[in-house]
Protein backbone atom coordinates (compact mmCIF):
# COMPACT_ATOMS: atom_id res chain seq x y z
CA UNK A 1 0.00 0.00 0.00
CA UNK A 2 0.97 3.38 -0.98
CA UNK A 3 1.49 6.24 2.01
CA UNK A 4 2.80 9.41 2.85
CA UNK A 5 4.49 11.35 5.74
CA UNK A 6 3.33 14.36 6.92
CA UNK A 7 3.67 16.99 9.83
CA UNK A 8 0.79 16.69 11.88
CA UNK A 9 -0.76 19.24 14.75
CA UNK A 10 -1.70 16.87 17.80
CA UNK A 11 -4.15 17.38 20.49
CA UNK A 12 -1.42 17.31 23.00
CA UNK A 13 -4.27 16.74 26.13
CA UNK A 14 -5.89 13.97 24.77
CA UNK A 15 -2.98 11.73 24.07
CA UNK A 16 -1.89 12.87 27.45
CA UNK A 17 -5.04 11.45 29.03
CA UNK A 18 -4.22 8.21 27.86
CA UNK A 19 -0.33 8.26 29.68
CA UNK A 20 0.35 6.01 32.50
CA UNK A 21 2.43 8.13 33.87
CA UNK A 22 2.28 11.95 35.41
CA UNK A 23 4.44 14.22 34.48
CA UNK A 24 4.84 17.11 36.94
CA UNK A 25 6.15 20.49 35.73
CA UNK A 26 7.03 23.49 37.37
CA UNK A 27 7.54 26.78 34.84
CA UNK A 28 6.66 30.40 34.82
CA UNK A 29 5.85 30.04 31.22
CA UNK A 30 5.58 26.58 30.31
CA UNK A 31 3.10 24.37 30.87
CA UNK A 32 3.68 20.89 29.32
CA UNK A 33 2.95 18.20 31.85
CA UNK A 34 -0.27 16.84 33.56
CA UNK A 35 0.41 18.91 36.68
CA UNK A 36 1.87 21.94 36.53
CA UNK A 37 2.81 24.33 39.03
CA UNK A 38 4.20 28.49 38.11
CA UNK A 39 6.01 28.52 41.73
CA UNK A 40 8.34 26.40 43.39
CA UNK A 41 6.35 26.58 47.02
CA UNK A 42 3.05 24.63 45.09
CA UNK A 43 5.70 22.15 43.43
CA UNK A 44 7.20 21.78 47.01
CA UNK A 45 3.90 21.12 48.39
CA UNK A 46 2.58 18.61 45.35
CA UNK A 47 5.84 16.28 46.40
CA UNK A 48 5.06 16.18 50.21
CA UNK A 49 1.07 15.33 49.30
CA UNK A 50 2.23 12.47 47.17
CA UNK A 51 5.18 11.64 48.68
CA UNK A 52 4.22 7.96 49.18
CA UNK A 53 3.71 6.99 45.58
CA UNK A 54 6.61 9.34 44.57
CA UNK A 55 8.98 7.03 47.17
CA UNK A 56 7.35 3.87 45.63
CA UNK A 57 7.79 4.67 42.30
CA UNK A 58 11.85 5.91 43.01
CA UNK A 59 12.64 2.63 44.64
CA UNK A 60 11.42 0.95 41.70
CA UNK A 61 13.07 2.90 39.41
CA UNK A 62 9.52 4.71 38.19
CA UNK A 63 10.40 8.71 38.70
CA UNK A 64 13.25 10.16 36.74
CA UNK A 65 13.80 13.89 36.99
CA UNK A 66 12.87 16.52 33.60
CA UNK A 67 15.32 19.02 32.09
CA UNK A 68 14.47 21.49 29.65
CA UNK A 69 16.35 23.20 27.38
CA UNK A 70 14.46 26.51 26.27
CA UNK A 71 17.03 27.77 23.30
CA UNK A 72 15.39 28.47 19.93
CA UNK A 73 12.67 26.20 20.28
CA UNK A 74 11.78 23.17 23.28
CA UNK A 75 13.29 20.49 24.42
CA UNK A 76 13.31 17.89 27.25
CA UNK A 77 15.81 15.28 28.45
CA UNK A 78 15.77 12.86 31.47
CA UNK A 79 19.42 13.18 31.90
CA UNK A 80 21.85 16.02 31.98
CA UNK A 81 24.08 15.64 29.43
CA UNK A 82 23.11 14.86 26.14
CA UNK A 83 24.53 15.32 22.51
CA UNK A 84 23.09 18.63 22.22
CA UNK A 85 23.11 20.69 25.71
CA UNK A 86 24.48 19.89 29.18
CA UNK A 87 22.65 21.24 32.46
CA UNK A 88 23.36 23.20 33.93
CA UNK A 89 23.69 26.14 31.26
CA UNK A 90 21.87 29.74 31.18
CA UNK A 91 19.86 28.29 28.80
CA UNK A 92 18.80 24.96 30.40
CA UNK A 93 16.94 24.07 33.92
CA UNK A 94 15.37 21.55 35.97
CA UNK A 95 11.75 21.33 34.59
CA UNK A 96 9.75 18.91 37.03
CA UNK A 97 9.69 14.81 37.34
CA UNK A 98 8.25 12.02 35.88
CA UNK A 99 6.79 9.02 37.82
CA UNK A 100 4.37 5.96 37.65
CA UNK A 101 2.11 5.76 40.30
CA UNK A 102 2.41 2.04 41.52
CA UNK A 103 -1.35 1.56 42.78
CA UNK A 104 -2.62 2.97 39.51
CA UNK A 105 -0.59 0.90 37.45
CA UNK A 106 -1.83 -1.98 39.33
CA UNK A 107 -5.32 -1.01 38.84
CA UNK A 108 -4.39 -0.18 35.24
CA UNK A 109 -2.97 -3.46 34.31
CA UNK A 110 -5.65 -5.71 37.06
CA UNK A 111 -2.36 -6.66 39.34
CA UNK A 112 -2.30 -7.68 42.84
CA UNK A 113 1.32 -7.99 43.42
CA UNK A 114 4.17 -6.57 42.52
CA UNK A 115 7.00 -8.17 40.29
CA UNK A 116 10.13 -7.80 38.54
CA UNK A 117 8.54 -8.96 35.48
CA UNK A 118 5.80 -6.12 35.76
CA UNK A 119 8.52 -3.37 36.74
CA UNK A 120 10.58 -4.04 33.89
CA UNK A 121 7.00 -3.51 32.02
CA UNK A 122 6.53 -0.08 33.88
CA UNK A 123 9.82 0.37 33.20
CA UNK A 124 9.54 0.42 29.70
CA UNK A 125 6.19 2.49 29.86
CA UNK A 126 7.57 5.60 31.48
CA UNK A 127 10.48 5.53 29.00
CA UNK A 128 8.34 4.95 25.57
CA UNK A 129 5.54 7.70 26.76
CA UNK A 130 8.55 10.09 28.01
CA UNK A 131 10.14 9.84 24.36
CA UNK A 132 6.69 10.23 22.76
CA UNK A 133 5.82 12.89 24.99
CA UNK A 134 9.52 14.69 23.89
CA UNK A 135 8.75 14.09 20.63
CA UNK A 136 5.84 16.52 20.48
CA UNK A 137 7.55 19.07 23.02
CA UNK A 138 10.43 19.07 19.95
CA UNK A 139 7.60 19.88 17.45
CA UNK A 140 8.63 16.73 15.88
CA UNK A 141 5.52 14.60 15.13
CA UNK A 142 4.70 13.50 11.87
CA UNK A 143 1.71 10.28 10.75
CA UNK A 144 1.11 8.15 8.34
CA UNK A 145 -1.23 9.09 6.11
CA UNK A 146 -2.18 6.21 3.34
CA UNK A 147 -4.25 6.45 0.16
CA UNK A 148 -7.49 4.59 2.10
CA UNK A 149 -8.39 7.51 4.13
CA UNK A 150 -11.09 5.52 6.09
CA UNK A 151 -8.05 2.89 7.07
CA UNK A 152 -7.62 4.59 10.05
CA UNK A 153 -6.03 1.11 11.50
CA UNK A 154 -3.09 2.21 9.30
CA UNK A 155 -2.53 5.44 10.78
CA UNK A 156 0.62 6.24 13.21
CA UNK A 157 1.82 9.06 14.73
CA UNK A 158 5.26 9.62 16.07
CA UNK A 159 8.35 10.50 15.29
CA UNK A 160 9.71 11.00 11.28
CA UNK A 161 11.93 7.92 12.48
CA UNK A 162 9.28 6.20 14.15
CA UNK A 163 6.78 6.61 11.26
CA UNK A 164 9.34 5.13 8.43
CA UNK A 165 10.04 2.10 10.78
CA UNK A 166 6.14 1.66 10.98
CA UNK A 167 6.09 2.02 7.03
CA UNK A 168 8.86 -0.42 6.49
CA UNK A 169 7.35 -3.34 9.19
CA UNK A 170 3.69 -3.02 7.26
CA UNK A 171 5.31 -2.78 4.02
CA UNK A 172 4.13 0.29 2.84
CA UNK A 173 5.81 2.03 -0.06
CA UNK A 174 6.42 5.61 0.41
CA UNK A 175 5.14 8.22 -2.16
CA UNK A 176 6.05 11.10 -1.26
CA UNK A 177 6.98 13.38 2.57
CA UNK A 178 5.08 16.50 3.02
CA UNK A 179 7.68 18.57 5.03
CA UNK A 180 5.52 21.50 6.33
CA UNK A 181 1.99 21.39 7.60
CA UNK A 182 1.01 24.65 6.50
């Protein structure tokens, strides 16, 4: 089947709704996450109300602290060095946190118990919705558009990456990439 690439526009909040798990942001000006807080006092206060699940989710390897990089456009890491910026810089800053709450992940997935087998699931979670969720802070989100518009089965969004791997494992042929949406 024949398919194109094309920017997209997203509604941001409703694939957020979907996310496992909550990303907590505290900016003046940005507000990206689930939860997000303009001073540090109601960030402050957020942690010590959910400091249970927060601890839970650390000591399984759940939470993993957000930098942003605001320089000519957005973007997000979870670690401090990357191939492009290093924190601390005028330039870059300590956004907010990422976690998976451990009873709602239970709840999500019908689990009783805890094991390593669901962690490592988790695990992978948190990191695949993190990257999706940086893909659309970068402005980077494209879909797969093919020629049966009412196959919406076919349809991906994600990365320009993401959406030629999705291409090449369904074995579409590509016709053509639309580089700008407007």
């Amino acid at each position: 089947m024949k398919a194109v690439i094309v920017p997209t526009d997203i509604d941001f909040d409703f694939y957020m709704e979907g996310f496992l798990p909550t990303i907590v942001c505290a900016h003046r000006r940005y507000a990206p996450g689930h939860v997000n807080f303009t001073n540090k006092m109601d960030f402050e206060n957020y942690k010590e109300t959910n400091k249970e699940s927060i601890d839970k989710a650390i000591k399984y390897g759940l939470y993993h602290d957000i930098y942003l990089y605001d320089h000519s456009g957005l973007d997000v890491s979870l670690d401090t060095t990357n191939d492009y910026w290093q924190y601390p810089r005028w330039d870059s800053m300590y956004l907010g946190f990422i976690y998976i709450d451990l009873d709602k992940a239970k709840k999500e997935y019908g689990k009783e118990k805890i094991s390593s087998k669901f962690i490592k699931t988790l695990q992978t979670v948190i990191m695949d919705e993190f990257k999706f969720w940086q893909t659309c802070i970068r402005g980077d989100i494209y879909k797969v558009r093919t020629e049966n518009e009412d196959d919406y089965d076919a349809e991906f969004i994600g990365s320009y990456d993401e959406c030629q791997k999705f291409m090449a494992e369904n074995n579409y042929e590509l016709v053509e990439t639309v580089e700008y949406l407007y």
